[in-house]
Protein backbone atom coordinates (compact mmCIF):
# COMPACT_ATOMS: atom_id res chain seq x y z
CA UNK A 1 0.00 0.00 0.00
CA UNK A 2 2.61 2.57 0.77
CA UNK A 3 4.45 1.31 -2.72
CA UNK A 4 1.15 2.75 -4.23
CA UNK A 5 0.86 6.00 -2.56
CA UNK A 6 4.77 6.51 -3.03
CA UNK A 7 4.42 6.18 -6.69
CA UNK A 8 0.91 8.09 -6.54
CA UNK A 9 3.03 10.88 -5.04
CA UNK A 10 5.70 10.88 -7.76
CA UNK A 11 3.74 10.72 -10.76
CA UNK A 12 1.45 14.07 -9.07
CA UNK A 13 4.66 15.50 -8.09
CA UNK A 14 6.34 15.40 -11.54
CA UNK A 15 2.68 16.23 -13.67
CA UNK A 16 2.61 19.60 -11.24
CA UNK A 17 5.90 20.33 -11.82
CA UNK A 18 4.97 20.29 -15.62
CA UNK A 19 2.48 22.63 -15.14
CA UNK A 20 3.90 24.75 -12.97
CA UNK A 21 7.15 25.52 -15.92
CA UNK A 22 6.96 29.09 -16.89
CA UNK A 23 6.52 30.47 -20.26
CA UNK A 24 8.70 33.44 -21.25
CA UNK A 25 8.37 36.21 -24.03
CA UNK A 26 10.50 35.86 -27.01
CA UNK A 27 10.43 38.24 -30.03
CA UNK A 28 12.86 37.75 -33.25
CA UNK A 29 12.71 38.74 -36.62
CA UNK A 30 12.34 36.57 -40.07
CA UNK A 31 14.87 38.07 -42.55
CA UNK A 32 16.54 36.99 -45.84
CA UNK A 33 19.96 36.75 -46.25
CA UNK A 34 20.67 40.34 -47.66
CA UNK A 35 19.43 41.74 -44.38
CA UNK A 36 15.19 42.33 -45.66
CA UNK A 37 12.65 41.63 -42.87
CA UNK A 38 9.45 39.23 -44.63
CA UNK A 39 6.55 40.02 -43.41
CA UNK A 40 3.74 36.88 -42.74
CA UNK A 41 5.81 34.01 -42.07
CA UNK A 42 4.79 31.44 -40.29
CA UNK A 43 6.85 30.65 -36.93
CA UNK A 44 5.76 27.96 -35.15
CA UNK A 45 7.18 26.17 -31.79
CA UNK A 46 8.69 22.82 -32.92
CA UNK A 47 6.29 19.68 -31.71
CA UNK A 48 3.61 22.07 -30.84
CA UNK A 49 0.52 23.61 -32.55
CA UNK A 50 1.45 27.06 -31.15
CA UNK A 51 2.95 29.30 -33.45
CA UNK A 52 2.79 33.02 -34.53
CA UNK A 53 3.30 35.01 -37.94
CA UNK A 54 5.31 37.77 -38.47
CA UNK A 55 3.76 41.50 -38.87
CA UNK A 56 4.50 43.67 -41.61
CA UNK A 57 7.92 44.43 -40.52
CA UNK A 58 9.09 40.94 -40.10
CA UNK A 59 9.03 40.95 -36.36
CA UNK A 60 7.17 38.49 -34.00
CA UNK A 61 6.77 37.90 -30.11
CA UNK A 62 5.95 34.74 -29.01
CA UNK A 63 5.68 32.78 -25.53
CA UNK A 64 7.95 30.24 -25.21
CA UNK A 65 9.71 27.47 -22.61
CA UNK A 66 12.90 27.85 -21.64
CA UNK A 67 14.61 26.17 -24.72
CA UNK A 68 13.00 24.86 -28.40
CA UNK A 69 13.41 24.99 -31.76
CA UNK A 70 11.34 27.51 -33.94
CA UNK A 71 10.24 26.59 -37.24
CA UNK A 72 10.01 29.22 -39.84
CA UNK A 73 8.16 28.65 -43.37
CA UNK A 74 5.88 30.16 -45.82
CA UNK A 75 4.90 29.23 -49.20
CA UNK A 76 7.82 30.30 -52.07
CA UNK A 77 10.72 30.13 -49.22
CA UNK A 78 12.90 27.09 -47.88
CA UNK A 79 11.67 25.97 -44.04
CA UNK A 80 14.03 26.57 -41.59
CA UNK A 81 14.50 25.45 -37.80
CA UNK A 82 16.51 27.73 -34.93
CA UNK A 83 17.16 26.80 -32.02
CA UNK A 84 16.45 29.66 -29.77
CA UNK A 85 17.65 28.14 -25.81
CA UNK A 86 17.68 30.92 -23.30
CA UNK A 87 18.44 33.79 -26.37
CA UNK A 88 15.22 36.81 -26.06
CA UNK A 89 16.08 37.69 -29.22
CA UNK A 90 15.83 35.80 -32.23
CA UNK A 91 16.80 36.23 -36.29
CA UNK A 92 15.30 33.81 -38.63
């Protein structure tokens, strides 16, 4: 029995932990290699369903874990992933 509520206690333990890891703000830009922001890109968070676009000027802000991988595409441009770890800032 105390097997049981030991490994009870673990599995809540760990699930709350999950839930308790805090998003952060990111915010980056999507550019092309001569330096030109593109606006309405799609940027979304690796594994996930949550992702953003960029505005007009090429810039985003997004909320994020603590480390992931970005990826970038949009239809006439190669998909890219970045791996953006603890930067605030990041250039796609």
């Amino acid at each position: 029995m105390r097997k049981i509520l030991f490994a009870n206690l673990v599995v809540i333990l760990i699930a709350t932990g999950n839930l308790m890891a805090k998003d952060r703000a990111l915010s980056g830009a999507v550019k092309v290699e001569n330096g030109q922001r593109l606006p309405g890109m799609n940027i979304l968070l690796k594994g996930t369903n949550r992702g953003t676009n960029s505005d007009g000027n090429g810039a985003f802000k997004r909320s994020v874990p603590a480390s992931g991988t970005f990826v970038s595409s949009s239809m006439g441009y190669e998909t890219k992933e970045v791996a953006f770890g603890s930067r605030v800032f990041v250039s796609i």
